[in-house]
Protein backbone atom coordinates (compact mmCIF):
# COMPACT_ATOMS: atom_id res chain seq x y z
CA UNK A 1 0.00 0.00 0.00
CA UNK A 2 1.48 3.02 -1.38
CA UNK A 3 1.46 6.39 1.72
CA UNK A 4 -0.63 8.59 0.98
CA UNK A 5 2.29 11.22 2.03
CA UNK A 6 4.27 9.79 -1.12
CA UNK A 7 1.60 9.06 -3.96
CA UNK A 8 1.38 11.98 -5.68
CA UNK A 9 5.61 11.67 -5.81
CA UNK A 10 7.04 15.08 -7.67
CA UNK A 11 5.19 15.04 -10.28
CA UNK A 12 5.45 18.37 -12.22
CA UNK A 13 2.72 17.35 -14.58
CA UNK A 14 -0.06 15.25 -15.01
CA UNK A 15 -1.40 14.51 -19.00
CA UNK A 16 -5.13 13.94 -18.96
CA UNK A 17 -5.51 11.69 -21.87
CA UNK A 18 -9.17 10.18 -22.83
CA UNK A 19 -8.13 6.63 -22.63
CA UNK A 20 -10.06 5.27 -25.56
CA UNK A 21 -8.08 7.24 -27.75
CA UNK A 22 -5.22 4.53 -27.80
CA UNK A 23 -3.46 6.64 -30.38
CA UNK A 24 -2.81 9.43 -27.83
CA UNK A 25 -2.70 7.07 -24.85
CA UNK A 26 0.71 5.08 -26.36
CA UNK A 27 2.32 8.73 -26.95
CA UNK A 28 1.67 10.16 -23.57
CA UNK A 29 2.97 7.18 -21.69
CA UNK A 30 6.44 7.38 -24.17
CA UNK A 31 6.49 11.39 -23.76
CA UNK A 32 7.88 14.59 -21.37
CA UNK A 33 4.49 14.07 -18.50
CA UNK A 34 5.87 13.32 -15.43
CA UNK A 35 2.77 11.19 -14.77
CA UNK A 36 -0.39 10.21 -16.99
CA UNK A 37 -4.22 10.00 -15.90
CA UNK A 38 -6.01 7.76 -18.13
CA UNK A 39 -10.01 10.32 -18.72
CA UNK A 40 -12.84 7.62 -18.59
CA UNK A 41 -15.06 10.90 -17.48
CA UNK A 42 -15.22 14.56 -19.13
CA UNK A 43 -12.95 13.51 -22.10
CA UNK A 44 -15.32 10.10 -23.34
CA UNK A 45 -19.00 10.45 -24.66
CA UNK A 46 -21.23 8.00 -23.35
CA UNK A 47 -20.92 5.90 -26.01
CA UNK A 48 -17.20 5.43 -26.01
CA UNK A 49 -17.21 4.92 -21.88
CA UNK A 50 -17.00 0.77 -22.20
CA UNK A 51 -14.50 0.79 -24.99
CA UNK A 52 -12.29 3.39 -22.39
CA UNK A 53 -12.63 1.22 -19.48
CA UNK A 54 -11.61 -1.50 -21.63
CA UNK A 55 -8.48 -0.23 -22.63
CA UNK A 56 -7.47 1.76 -19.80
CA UNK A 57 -7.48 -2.03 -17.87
CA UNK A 58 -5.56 -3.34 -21.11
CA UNK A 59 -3.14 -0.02 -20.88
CA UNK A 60 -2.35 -0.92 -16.94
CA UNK A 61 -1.47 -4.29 -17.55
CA UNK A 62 1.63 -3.14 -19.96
CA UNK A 63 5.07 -2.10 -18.35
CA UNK A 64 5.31 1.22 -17.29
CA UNK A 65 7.84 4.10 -16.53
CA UNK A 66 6.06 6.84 -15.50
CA UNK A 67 2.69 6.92 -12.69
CA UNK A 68 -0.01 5.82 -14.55
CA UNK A 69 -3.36 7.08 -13.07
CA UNK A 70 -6.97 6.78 -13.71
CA UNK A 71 -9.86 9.39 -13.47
CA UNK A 72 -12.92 7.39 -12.83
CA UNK A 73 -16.61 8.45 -14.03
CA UNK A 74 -18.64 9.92 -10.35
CA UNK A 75 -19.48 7.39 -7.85
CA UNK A 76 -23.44 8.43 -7.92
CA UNK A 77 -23.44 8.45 -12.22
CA UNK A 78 -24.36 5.51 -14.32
CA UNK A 79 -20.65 4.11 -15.14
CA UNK A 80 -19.28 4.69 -11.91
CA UNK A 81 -20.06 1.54 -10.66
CA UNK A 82 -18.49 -0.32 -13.51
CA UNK A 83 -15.41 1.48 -13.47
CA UNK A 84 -14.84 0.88 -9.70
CA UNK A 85 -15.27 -3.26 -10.71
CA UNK A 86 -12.49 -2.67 -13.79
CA UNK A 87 -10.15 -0.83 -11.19
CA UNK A 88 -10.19 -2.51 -8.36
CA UNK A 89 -8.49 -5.27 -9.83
CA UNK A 90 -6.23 -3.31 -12.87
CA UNK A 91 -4.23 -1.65 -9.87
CA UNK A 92 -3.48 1.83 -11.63
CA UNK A 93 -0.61 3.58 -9.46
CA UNK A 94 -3.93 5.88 -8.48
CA UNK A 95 -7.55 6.51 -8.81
CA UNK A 96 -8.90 9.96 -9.22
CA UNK A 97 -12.34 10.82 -8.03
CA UNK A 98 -14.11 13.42 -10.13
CA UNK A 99 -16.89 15.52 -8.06
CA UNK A 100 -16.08 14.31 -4.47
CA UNK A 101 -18.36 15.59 -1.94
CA UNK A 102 -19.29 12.70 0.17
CA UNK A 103 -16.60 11.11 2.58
CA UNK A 104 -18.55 8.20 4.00
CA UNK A 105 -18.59 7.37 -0.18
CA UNK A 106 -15.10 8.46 -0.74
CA UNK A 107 -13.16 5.41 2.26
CA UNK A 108 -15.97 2.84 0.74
CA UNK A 109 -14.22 3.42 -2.68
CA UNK A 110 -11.15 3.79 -0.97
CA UNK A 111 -11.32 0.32 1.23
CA UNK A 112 -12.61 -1.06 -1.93
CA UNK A 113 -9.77 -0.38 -4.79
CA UNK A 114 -6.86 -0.41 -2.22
CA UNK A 115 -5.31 2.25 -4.28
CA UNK A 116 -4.35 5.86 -3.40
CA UNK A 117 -6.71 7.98 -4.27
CA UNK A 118 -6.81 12.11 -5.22
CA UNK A 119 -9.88 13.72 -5.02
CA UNK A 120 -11.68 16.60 -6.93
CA UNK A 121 -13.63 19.02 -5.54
CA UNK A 122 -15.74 20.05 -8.00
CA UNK A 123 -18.76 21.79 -5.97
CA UNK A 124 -19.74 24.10 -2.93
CA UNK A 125 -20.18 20.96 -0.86
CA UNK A 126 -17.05 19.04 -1.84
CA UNK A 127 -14.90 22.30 -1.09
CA UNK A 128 -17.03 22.77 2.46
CA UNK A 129 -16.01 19.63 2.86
CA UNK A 130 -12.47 19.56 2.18
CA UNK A 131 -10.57 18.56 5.12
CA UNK A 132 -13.06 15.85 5.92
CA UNK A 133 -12.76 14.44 2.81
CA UNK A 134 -8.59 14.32 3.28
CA UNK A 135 -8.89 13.16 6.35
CA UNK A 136 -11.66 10.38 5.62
CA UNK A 137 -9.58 7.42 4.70
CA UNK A 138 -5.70 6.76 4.90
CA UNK A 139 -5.30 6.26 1.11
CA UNK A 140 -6.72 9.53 0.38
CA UNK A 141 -3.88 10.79 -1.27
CA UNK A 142 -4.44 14.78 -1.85
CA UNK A 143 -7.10 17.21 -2.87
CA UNK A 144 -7.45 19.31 -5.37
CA UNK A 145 -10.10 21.47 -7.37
CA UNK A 146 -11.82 21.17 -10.28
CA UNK A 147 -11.85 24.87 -11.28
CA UNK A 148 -14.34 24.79 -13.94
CA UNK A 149 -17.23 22.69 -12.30
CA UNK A 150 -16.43 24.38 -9.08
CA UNK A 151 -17.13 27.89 -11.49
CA UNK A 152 -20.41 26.80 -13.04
CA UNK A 153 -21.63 25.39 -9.88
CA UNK A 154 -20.72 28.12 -7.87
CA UNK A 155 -21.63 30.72 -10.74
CA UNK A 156 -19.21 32.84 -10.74
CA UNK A 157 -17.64 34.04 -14.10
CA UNK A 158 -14.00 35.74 -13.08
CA UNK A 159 -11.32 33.49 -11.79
CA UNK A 160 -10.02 35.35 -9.30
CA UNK A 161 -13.45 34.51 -7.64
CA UNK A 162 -11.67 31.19 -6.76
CA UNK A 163 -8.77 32.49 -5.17
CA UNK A 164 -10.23 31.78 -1.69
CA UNK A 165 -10.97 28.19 -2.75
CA UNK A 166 -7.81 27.27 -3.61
CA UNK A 167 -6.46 28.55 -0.29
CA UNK A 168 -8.67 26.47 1.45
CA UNK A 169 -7.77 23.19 -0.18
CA UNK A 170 -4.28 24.17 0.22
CA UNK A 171 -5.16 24.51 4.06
CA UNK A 172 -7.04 21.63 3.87
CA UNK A 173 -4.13 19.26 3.00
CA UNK A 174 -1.22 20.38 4.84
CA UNK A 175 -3.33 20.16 7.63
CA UNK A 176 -4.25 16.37 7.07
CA UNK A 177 -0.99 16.35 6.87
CA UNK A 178 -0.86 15.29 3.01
CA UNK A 179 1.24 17.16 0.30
CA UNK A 180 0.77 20.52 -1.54
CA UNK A 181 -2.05 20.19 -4.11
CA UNK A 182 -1.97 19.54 -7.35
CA UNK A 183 -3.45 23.07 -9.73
CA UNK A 184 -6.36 22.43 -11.81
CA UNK A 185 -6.10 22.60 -15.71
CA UNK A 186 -5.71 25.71 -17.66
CA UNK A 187 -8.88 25.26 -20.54
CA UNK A 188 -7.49 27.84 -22.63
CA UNK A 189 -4.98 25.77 -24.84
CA UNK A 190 -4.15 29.52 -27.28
CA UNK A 191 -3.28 31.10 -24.23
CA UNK A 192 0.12 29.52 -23.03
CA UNK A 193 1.40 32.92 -21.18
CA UNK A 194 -1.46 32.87 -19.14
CA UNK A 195 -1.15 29.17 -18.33
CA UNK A 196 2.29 29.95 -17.52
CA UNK A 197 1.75 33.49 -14.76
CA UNK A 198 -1.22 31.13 -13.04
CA UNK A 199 1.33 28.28 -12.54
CA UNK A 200 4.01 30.49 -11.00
CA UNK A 201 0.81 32.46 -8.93
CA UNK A 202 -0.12 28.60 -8.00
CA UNK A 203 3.33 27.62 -6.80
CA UNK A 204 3.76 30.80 -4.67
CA UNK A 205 0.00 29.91 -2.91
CA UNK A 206 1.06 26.78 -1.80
CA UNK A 207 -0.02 23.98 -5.25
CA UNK A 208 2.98 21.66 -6.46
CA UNK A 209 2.43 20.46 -10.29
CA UNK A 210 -0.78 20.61 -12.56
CA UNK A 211 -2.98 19.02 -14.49
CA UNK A 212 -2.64 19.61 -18.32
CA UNK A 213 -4.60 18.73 -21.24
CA UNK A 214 -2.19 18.88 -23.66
CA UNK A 215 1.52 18.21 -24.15
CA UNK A 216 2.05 21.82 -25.61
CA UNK A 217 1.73 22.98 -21.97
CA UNK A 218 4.00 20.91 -19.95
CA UNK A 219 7.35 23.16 -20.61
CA UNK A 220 5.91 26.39 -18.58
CA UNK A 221 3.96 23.75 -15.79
CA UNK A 222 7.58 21.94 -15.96
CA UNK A 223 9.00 25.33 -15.70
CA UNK A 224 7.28 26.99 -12.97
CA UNK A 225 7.19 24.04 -10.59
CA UNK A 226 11.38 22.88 -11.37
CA UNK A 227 13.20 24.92 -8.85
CA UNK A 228 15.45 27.37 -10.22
CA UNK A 229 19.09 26.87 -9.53
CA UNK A 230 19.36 30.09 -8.12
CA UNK A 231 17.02 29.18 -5.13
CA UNK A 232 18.88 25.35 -5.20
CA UNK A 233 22.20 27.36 -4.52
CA UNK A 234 20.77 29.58 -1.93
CA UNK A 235 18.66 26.84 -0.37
CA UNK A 236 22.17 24.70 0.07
CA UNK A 237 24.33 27.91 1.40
CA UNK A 238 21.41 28.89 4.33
CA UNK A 239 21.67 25.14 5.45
CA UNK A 240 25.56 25.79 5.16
CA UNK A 241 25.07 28.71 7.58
CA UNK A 242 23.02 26.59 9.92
CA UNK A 243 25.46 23.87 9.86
CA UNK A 244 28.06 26.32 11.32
CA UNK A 245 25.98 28.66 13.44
CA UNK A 246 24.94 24.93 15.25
CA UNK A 247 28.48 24.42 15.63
CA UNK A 248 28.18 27.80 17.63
CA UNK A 249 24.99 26.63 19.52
CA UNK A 250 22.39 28.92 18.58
CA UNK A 251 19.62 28.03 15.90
CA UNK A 252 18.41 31.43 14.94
CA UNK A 253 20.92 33.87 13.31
CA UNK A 254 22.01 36.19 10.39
CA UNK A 255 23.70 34.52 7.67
CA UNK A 256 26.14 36.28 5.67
CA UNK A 257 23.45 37.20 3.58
CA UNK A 258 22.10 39.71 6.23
CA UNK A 259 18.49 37.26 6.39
CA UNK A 260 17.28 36.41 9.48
CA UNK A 261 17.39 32.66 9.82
CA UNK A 262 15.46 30.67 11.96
CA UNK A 263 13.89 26.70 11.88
CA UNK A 264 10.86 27.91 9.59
CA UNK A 265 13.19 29.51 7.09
CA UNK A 266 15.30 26.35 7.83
CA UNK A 267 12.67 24.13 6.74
CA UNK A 268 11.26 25.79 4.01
CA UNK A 269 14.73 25.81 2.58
CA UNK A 270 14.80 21.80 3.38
CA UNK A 271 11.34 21.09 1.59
CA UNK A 272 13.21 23.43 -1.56
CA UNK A 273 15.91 21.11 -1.74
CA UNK A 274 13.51 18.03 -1.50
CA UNK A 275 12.16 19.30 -4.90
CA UNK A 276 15.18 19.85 -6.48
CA UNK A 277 16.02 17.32 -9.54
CA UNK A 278 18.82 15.21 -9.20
CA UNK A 279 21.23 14.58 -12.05
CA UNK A 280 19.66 11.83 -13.69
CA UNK A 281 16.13 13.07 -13.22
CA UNK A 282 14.40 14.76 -16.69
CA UNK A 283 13.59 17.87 -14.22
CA UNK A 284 17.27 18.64 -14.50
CA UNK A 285 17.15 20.17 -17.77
CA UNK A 286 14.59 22.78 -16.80
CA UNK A 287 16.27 23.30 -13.31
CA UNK A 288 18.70 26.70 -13.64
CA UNK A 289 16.20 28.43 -15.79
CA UNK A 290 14.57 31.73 -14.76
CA UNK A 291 10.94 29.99 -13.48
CA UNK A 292 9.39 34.03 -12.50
């Protein structure tokens, strides 16, 4: 049983791909995603929805390399049922759970596909009832919005109206103690500036990685959530400065910087460094860049 503190991994990206278009399915598992989610919801028409179960379960029994997840049809809808039967015994790396609202329903899906699962808020009551729902089984692996459901449902027609909600499922997580959320999708596929300030505004309120549509934006979502070497180097010389100033056997002080150090700075330079790509990791290549 994969933690739920380690599911979601570092995944920069995750490619929504509708999983009975095999075409597209066989070149997002070979491309740059850091993780793909198999769409047997928005992305099918009714029609298609058995043929996509089909070979989502046929796609999770090949050899992988990257996370391979699934996004499940809603537990209350017509082909929710089936898709929980496919999964439960295809053993994606995780389930995610469009619409969530209901915990009691969320740890009997949970208990029943033994899989981490993410969950999307995607109403008034699922966001009211965000920190029960990441508290309400141990596989629950993070939650996140979806911003355009959440929009229509909520009715509101500028963005910035969900500011607030995003801050509340970023609360809502750290304090189930789970990790930073994953951002919602950016619909506007034309507008690739714009996809790339509302990453960077997402990192700096608290999300780690997003959910894309299309390959043509992973480089900025790559890009905003890759630390910059910059921050790498000055993450490594304030934990240089702590190193000596515990040598001197105080753990608050003024590195030679002139910043105030103390064990919050101290740690949010640690969970930097966590993020950081290693050499062999694809991330590499973006780390260095200028990400603001």
């Amino acid at each position: 049983m994969t933690a739920p503190a380690t599911a979601l991994g570092r995944a920069r990206s995750w490619l929504y791909v509708p999983a009975h278009r095999t075409d597209l399915v066989g070149k997002a598992l070979t491309g740059a995603a850091d993780a793909v989610v198999l769409d047997l919801e928005d992305a099918v028409p009714p029609q298609a929805k058995d043929a996509a179960r089909a070979a989502a379960v046929a796609a999770l029994e090949a050899p992988r390399a990257i996370p391979v997840w699934v996004r499940m049809n809603t537990l209350d809808g017509p082909w929710g049922r089936a898709d929980t039967d496919a999964l439960a015994s295809a053993r994606p790396d995780g389930v995610r759970v469009p619409k969530a609202a209901d915990a009691g329903a969320v740890a009997e899906l949970a208990e029943r596909l033994a899989v981490p699962v993410h969950l999307l808020l995607e109403s008034a009551l699922g966001v009211e009832n965000a920190f029960l729902l990441a508290r309400c089984h141990p596989l629950v692996a993070g939650v996140s919005l979806g911003e355009a459901d959440l929009a229509a449902d909520l009715h509101v027609r500028d963005p910035a109206a969900l500011r607030w909600a995003r801050q509340r499922v970023v609360v809502a997580n750290r304090a189930a103690g789970l990790p930073s959320p994953v951002a919602a999708v950016w619909t506007d596929l034309s507008d690739l500036d714009g996809l790339a300030a509302d990453s960077i505004a997402a990192r700096d309120e608290g999300f780690f990685g997003r959910s894309v549509i299309h390959p043509a934006q992973l480089e900025p979502v790559h890009r905003a959530f890759t630390p910059a070497q910059a921050e790498i180097d000055s993450a490594r010389a304030l934990l240089g400065s702590l190193q000596a100033a515990s040598e001197q056997g105080t753990s608050a002080f003024v590195d030679e910087r002139g910043r105030f150090v103390d064990p919050a700075v101290v740690a949010g330079a640690r969970w930097l460094l966590d993020l950081a790509p290693g050499p062999d990791d694809p991330a590499a290549a973006t780390a260095g860049r200028d990400r603001s």
